[in-house]
N, C-alpha and C. Protein backbone atom coordinates (compact mmCIF):
# COMPACT_ATOMS: atom_id res chain seq x y z
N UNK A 1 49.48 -25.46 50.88
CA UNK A 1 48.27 -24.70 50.67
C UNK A 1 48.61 -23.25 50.31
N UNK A 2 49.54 -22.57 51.21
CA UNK A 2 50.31 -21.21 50.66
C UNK A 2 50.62 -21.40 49.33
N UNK A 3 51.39 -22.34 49.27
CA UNK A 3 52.22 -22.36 47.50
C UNK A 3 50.79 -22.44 46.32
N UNK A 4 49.72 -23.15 46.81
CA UNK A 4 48.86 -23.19 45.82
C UNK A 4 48.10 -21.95 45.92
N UNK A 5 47.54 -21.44 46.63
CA UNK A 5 46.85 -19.97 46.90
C UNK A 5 48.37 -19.13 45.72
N UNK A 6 49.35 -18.73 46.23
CA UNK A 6 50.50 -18.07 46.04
C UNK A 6 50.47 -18.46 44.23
N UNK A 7 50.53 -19.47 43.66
CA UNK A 7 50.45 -19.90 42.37
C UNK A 7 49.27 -18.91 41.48
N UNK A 8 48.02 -19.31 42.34
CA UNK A 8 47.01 -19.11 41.78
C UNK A 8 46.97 -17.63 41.49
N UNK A 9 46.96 -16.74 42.40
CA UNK A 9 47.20 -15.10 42.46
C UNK A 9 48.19 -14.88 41.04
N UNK A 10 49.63 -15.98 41.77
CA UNK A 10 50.16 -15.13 39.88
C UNK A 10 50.43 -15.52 38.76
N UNK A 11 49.15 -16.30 38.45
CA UNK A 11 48.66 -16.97 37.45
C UNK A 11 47.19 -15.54 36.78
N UNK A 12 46.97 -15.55 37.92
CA UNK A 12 45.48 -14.58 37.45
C UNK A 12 46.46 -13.17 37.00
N UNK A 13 47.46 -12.29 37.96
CA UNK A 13 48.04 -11.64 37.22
C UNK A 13 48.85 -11.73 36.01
N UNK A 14 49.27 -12.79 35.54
CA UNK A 14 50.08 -12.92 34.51
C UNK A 14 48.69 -13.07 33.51
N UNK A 15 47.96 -13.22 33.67
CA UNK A 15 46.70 -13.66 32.62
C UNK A 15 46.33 -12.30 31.82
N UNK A 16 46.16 -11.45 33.28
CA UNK A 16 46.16 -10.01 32.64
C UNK A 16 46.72 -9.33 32.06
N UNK A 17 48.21 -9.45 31.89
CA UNK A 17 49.09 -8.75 31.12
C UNK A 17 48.72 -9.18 29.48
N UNK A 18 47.98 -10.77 29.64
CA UNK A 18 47.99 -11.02 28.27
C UNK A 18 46.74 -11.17 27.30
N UNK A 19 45.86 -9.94 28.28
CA UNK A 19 44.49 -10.02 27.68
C UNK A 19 45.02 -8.38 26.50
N UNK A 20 44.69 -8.64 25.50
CA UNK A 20 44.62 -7.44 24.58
C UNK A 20 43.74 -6.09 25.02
N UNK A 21 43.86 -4.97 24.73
CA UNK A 21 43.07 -3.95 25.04
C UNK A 21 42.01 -3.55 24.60
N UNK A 22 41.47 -4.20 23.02
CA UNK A 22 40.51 -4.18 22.41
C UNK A 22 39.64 -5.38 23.14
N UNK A 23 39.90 -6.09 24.09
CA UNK A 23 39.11 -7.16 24.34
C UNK A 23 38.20 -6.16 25.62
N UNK A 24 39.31 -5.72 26.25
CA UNK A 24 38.26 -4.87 27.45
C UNK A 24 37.49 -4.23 26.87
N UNK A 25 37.33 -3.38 25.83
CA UNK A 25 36.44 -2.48 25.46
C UNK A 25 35.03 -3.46 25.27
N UNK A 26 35.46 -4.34 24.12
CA UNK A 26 34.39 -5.72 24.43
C UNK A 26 33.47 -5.67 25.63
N UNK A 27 34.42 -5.76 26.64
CA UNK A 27 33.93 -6.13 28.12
C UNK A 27 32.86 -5.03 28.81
N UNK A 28 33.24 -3.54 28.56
CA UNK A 28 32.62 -2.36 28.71
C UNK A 28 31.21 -2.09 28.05
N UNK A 29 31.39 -2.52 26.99
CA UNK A 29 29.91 -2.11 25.81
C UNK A 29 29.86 -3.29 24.84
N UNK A 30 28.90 -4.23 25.54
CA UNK A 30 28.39 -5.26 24.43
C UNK A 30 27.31 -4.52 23.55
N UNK A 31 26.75 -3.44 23.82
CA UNK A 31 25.55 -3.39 22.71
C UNK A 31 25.87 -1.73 21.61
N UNK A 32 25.70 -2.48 20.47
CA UNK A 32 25.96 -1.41 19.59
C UNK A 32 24.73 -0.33 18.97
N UNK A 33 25.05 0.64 18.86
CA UNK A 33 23.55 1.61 18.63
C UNK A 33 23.01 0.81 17.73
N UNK A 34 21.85 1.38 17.03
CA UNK A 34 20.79 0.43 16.20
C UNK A 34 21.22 1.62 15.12
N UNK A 35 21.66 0.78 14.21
CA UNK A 35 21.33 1.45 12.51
C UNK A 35 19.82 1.81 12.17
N UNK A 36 19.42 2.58 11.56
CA UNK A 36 17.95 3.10 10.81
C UNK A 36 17.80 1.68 10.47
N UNK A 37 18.28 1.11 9.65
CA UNK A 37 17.05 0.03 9.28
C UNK A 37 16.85 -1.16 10.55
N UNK A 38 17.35 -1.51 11.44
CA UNK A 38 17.02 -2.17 12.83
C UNK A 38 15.84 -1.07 13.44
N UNK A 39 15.83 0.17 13.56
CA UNK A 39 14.83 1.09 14.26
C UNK A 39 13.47 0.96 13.03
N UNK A 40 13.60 0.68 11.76
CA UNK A 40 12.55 0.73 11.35
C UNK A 40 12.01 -0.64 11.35
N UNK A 41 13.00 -2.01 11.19
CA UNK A 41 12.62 -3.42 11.56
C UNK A 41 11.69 -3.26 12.98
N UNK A 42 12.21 -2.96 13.98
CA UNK A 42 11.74 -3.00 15.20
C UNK A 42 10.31 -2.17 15.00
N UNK A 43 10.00 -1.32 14.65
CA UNK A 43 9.21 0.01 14.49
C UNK A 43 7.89 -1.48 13.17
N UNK A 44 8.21 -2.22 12.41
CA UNK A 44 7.57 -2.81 12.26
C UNK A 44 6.86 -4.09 12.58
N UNK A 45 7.99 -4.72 13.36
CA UNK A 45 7.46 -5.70 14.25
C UNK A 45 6.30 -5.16 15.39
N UNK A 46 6.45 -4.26 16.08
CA UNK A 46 5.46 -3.61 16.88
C UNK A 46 4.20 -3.31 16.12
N UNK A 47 4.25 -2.89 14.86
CA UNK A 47 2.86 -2.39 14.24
C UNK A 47 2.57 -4.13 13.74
N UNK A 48 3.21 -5.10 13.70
CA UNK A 48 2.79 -6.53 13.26
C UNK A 48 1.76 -6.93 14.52
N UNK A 49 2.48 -6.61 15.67
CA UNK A 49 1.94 -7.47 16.67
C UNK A 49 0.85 -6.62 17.28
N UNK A 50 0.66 -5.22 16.97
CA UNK A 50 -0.08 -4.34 17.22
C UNK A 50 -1.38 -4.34 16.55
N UNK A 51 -1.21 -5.04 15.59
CA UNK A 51 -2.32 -5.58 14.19
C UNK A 51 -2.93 -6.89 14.45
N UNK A 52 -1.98 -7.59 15.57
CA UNK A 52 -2.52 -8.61 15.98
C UNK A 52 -2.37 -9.83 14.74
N UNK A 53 -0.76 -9.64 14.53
CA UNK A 53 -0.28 -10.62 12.73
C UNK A 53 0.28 -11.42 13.69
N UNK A 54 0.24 -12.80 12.42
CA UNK A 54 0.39 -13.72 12.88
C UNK A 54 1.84 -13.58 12.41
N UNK A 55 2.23 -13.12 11.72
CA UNK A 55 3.71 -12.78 10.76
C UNK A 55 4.39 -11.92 11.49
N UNK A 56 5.83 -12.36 11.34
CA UNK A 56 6.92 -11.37 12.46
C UNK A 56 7.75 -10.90 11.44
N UNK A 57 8.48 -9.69 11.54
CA UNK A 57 9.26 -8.90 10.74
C UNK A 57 10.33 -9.93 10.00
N UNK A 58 11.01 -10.95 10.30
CA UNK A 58 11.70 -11.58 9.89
C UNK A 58 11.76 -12.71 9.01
N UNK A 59 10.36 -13.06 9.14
CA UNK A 59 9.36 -13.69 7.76
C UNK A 59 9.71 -12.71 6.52
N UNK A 60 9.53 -10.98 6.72
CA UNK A 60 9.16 -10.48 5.71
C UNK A 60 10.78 -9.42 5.55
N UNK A 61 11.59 -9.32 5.64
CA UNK A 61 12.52 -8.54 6.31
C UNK A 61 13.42 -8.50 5.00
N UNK A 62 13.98 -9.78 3.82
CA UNK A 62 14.15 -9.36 2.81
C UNK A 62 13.64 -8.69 1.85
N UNK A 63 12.12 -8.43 2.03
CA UNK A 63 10.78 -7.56 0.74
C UNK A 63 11.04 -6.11 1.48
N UNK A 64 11.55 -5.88 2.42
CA UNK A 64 11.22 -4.53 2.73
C UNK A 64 12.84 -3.84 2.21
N UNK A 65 12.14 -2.98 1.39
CA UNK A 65 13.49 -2.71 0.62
C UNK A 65 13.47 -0.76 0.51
N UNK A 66 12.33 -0.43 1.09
CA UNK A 66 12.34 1.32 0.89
C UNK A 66 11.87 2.08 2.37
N UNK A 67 12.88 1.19 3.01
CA UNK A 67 12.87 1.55 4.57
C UNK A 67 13.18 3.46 4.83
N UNK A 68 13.69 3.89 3.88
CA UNK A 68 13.90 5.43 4.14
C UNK A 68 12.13 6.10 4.12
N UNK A 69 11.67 5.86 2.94
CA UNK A 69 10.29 5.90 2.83
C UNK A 69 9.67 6.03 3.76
N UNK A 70 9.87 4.81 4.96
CA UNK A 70 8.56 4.17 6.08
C UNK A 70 9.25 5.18 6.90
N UNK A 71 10.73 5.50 7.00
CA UNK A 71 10.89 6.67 8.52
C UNK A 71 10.46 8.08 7.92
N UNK A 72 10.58 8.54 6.35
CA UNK A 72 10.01 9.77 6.39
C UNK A 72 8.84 9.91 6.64
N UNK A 73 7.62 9.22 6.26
CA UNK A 73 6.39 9.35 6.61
C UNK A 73 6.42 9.43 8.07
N UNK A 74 7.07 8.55 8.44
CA UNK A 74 6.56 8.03 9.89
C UNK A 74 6.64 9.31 11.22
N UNK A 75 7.79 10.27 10.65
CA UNK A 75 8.52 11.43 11.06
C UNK A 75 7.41 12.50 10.83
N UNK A 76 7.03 12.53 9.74
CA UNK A 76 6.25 13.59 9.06
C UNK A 76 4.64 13.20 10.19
N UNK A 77 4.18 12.12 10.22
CA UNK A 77 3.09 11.93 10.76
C UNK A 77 3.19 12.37 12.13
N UNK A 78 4.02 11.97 12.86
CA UNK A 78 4.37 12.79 14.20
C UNK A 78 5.12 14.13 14.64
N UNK A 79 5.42 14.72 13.21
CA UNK A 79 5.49 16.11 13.12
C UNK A 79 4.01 16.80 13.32
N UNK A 80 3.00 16.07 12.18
CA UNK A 80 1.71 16.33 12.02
C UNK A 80 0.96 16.38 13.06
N UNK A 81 1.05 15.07 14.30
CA UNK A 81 0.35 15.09 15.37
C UNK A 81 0.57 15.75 16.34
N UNK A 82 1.72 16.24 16.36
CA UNK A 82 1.66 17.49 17.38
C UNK A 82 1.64 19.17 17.16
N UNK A 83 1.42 19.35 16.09
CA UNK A 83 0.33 20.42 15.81
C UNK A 83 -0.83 20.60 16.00
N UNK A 84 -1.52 19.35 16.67
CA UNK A 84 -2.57 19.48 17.37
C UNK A 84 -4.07 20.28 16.46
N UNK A 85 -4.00 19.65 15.09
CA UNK A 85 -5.34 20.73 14.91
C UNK A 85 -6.06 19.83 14.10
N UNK A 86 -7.55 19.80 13.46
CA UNK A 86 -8.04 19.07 13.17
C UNK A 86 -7.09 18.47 11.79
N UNK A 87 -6.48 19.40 11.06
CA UNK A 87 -6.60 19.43 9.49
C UNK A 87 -5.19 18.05 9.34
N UNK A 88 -4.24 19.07 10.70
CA UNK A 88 -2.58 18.35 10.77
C UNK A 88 -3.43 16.63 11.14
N UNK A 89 -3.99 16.53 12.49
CA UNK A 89 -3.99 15.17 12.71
C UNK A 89 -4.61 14.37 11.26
N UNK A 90 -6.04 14.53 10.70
CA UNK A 90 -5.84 13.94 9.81
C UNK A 90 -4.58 13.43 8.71
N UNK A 91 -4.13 14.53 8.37
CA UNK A 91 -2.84 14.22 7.46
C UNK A 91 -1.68 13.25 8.19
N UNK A 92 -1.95 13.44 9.52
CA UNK A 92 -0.81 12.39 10.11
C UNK A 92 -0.86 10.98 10.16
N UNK A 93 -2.97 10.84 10.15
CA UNK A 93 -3.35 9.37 9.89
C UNK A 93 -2.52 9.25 8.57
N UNK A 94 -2.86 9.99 7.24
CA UNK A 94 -2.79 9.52 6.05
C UNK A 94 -1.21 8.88 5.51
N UNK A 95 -0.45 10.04 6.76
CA UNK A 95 1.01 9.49 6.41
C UNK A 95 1.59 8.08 7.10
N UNK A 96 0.97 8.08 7.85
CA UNK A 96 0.97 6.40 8.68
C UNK A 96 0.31 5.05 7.45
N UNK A 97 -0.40 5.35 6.68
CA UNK A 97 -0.90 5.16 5.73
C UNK A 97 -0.02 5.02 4.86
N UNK A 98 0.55 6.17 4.31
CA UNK A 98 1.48 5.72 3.22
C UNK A 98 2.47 5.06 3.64
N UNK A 99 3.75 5.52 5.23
CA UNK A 99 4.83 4.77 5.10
C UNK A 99 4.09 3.36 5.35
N UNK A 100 3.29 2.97 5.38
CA UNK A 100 2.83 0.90 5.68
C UNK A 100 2.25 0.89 4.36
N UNK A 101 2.00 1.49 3.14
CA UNK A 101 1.30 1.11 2.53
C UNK A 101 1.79 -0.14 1.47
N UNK A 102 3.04 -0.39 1.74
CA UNK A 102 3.45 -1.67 0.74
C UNK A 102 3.18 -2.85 1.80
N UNK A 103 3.06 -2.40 3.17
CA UNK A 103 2.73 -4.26 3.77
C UNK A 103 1.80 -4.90 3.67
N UNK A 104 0.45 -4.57 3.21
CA UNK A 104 -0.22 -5.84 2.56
C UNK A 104 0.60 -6.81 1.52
N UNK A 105 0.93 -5.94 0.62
CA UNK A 105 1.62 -7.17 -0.43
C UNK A 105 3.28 -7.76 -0.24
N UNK A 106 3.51 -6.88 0.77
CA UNK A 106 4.58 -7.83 1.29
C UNK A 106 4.37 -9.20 2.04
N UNK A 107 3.20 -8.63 2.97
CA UNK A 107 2.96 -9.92 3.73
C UNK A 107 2.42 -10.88 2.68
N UNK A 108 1.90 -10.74 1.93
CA UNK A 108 0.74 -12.03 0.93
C UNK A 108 2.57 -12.53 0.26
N UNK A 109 3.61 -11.71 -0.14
CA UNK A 109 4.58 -11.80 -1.27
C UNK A 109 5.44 -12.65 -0.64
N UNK A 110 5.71 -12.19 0.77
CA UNK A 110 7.42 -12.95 0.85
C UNK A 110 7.48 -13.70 2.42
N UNK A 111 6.14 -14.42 2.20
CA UNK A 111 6.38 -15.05 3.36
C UNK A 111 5.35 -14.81 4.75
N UNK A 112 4.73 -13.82 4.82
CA UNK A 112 3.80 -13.72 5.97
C UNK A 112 3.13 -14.47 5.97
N UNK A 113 1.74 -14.19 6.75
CA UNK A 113 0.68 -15.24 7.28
C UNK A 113 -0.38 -14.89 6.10
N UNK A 114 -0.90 -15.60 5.44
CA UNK A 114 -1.82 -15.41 4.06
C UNK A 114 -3.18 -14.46 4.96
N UNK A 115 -2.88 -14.38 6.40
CA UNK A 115 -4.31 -14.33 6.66
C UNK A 115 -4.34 -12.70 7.33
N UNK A 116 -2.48 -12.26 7.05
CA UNK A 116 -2.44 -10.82 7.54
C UNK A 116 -2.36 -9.93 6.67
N UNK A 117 -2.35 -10.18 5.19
CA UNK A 117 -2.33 -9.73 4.29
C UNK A 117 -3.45 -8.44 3.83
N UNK A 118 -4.62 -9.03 3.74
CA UNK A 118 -5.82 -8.54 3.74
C UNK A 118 -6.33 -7.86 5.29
N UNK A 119 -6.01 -8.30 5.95
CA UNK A 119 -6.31 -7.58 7.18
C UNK A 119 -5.22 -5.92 7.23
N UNK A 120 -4.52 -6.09 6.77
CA UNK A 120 -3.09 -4.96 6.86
C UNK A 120 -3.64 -3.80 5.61
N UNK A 121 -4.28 -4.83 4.57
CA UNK A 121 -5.04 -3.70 3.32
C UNK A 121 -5.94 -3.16 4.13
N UNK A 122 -6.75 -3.39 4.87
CA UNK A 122 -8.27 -3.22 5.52
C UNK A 122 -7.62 -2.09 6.60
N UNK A 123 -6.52 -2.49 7.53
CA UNK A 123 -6.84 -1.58 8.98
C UNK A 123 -6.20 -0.35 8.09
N UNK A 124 -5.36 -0.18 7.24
CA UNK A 124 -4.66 0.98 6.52
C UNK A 124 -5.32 1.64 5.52
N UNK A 125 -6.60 1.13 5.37
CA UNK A 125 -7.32 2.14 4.17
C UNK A 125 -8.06 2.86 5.33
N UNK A 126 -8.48 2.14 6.58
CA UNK A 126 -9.37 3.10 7.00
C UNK A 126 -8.09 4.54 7.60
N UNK A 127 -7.68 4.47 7.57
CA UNK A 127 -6.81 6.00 8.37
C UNK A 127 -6.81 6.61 7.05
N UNK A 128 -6.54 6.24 5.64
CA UNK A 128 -6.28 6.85 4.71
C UNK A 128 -8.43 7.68 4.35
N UNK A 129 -8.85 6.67 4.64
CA UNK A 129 -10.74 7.32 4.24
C UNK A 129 -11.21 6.86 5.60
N UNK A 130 -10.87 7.49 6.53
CA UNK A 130 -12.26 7.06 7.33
C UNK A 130 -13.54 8.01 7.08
N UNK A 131 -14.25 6.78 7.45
CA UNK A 131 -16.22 6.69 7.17
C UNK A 131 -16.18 7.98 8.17
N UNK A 132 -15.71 8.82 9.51
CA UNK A 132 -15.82 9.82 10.42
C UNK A 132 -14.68 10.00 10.99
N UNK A 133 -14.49 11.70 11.51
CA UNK A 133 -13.26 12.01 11.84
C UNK A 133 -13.60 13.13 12.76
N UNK A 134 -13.28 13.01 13.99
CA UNK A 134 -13.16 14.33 15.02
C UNK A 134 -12.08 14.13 15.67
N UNK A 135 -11.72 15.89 15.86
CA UNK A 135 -10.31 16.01 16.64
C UNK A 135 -10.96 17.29 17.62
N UNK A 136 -10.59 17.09 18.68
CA UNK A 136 -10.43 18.06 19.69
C UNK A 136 -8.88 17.94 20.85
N UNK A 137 -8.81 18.43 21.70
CA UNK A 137 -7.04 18.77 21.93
C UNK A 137 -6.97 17.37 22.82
N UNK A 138 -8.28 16.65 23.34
CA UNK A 138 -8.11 15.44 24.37
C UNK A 138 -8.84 14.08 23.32
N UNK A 139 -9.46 14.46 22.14
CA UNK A 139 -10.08 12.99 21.50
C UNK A 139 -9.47 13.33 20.04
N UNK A 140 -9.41 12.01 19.45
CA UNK A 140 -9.12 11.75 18.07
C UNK A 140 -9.94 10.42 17.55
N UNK A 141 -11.01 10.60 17.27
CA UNK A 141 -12.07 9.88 16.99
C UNK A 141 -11.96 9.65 15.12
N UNK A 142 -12.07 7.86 15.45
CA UNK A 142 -11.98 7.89 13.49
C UNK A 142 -12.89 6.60 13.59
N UNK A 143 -14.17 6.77 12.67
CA UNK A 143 -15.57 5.66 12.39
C UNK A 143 -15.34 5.55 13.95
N UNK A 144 -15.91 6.43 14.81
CA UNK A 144 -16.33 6.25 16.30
C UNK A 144 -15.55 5.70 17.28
N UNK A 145 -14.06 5.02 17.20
CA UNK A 145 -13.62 5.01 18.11
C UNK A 145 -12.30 6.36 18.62
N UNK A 146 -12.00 6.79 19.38
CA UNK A 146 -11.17 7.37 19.65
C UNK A 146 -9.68 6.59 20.32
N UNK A 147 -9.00 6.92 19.35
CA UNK A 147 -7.52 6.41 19.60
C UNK A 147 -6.28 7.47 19.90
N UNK A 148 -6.77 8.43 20.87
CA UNK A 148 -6.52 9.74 21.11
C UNK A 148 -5.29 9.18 21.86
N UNK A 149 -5.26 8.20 22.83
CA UNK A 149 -4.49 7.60 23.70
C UNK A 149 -3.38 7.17 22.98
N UNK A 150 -3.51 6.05 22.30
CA UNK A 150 -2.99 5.53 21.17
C UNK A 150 -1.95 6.46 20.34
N UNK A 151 -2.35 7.24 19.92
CA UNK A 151 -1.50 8.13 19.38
C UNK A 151 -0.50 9.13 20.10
N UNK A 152 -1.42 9.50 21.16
CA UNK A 152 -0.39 10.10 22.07
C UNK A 152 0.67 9.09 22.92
N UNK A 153 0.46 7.94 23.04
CA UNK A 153 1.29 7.08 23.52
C UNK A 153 2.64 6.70 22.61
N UNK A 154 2.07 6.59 21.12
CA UNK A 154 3.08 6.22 20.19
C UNK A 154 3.80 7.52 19.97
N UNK A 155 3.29 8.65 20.52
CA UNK A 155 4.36 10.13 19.87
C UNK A 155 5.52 9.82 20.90
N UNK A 156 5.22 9.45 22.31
CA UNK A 156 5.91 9.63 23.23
C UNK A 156 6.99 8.14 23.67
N UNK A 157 6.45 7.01 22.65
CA UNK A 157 6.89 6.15 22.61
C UNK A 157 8.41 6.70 21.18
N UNK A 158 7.91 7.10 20.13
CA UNK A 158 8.61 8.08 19.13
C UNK A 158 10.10 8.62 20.08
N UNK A 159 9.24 9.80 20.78
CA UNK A 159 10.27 10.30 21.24
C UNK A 159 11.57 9.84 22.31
N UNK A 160 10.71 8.91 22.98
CA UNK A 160 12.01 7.47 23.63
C UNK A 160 12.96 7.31 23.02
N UNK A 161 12.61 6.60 21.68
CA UNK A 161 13.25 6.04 20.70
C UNK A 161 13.08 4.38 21.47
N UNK A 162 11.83 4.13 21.26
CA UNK A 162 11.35 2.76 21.92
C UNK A 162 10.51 2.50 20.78
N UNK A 163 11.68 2.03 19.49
CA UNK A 163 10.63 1.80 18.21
C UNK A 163 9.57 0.79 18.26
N UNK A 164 9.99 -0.39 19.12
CA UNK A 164 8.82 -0.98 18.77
C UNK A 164 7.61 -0.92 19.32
N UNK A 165 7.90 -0.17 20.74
CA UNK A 165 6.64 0.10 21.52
C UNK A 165 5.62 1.03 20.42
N UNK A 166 6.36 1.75 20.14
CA UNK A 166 5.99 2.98 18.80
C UNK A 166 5.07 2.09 17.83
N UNK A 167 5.84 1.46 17.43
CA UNK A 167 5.05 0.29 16.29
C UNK A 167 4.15 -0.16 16.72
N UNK A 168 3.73 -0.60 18.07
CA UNK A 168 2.98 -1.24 18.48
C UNK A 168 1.52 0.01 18.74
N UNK A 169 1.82 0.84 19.31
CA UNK A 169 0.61 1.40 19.60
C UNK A 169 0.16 1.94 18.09
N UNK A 170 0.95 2.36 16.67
CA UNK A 170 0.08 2.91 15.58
C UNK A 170 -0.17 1.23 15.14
N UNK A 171 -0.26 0.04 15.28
CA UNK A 171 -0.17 -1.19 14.90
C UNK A 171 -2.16 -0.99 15.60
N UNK A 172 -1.82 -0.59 16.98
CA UNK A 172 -3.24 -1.20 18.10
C UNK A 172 -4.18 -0.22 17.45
N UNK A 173 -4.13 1.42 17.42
CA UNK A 173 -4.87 2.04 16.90
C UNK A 173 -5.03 1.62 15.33
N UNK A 174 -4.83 1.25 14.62
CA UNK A 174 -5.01 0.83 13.92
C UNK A 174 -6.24 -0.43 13.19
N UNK A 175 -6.18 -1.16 14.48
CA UNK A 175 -7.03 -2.20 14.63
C UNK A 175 -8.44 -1.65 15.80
N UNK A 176 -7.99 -0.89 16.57
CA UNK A 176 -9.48 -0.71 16.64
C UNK A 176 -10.56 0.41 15.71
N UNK A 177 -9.62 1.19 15.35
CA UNK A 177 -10.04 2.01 14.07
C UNK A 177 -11.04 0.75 13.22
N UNK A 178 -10.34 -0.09 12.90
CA UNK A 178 -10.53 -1.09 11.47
C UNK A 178 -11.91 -1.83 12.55
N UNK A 179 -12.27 -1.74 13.55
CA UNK A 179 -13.29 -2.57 13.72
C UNK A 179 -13.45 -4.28 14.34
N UNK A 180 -12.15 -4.40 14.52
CA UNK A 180 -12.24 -5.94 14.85
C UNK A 180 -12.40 -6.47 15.50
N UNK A 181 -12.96 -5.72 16.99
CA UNK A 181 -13.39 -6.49 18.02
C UNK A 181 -11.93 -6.42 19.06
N UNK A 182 -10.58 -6.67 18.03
CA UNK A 182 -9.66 -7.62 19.47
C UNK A 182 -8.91 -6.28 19.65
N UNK A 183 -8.77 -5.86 20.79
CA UNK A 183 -8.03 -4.86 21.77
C UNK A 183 -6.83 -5.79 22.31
N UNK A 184 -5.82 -5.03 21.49
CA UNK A 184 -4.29 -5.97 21.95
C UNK A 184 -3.72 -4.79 22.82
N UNK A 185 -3.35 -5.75 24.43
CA UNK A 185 -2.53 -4.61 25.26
C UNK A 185 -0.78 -4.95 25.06
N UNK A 186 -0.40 -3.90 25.45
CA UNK A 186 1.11 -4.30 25.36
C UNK A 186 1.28 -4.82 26.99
C-alpha cells in the first residue's frame, strides 16, 4: 500500500516537469478580451432581443459588414445623452437611429425572422421623427412614453462595458417608443 501511495506521488511529480509553460498560462486565463466587432455583435443581439426579434445576431452576423459605423454613432449618441439638454438628447435618439439603420434590410436580406424586419423599420423611424418630444433632467418623453430610465440604464450599462445589456435597454426603449404594447424585462 506504501509502494502504491509512494508510486503515485512520483508519478504526479514527474507529470509536472513535463507539462509545457505555455499550457499553464492556458490554465490562468481562459477568456480572451472581446475584439470591437464581438462588443458590437453582443451590443446587437441585446437591441434584437430588446425589440423583442425573433432573429439572433448569428442568423444575421455575415450582412453586418460596417460595424465601425454602428460603434461611432453609438458613442456619439451617449456622448449626446449626457449633456443632458433638450437639443443633445434628441440628436442622441437620431444617432441610435442611424448606427441600426441598415437592420431592417439586413434582417428581411440574410436570414432573420421575415416578421422583424418591418418591425426594426417601424421602432427606428420613430427616434429618428417622433410624433412628440420632451426632455427635462429626470424624463425623456418620445409620442408619450418616457424612456428616461431606459436610456439612463443603457448609458450606464455603456459605461460597464456590458454590451449587451446596453443593446438591450436602447433595443426595449425602442419598442415602447414604437407603441407595441409588449414591455420586455431583462
Amino acid at each position: 500500500m506504501k509502494a502504491a501511495l509512494i508510486l503515485c506521488l512520483l508519478s504526479i511529480s514527474l507529470a509536472r516537469l513535463y507539462v509545457p509553460e505555455e499550457s499553464s498560462n492556458l490554465l490562468k486565463s481562459t477568456q480572451k478580451p472581446f475584439s470591437e466587432d464581438e462588443e458590437i455583435y453582443e451590443i446587437i443581439e441585446g437591441v434584437l432581443q430588446g425589440i423583442a426579434s425573433e432573429s439572433e445576431v448569428n442568423d444575421i452576423q455575415d450582412c453586418l459588414t460596417d460595424l465601425l459605423s454602428i460603434k461611432v454613432h453609438l458613442t456619439k449618441a451617449i456622448s449626446l445623452f449626457k449633456q443632458a439638454s433638450v437639443v443633445s438628447a434628441l440628436e442622441g435618439l437620431k444617432e441610435i437611429k442611424k448606427a441600426f439603420s441598415s437592420l431592417p434590410k439586413i434582417l428581411s436580406d440574410c436570414g432573420g425572422s421575415l416578421r422583424d424586419s418591418p418591425k426594426a423599420y417601424h421602432v427606428l423611424n420613430v427616434f429618428e421623427n417622433p410624433l412628440s418630444f420632451e426632455y427635462d433632467e429626470d424624463v425623456m418623453v418620445v409620442n408619450g412614453v418616457d424612456i428616461h430610465k431606459d436610456i439612463y440604464d443603457a448609458i450606464q450599462a455603456y459605461e460597464a462595458k456590458k454590451w449587451k445589456l446596453f443593446g438591450f435597454y436602447i433595443g426595449a426603449s425602442l419598442m415602447k417608443v414604437q407603441g407595441t404594447g409588449i414591455v420586455v424585462i431583462a
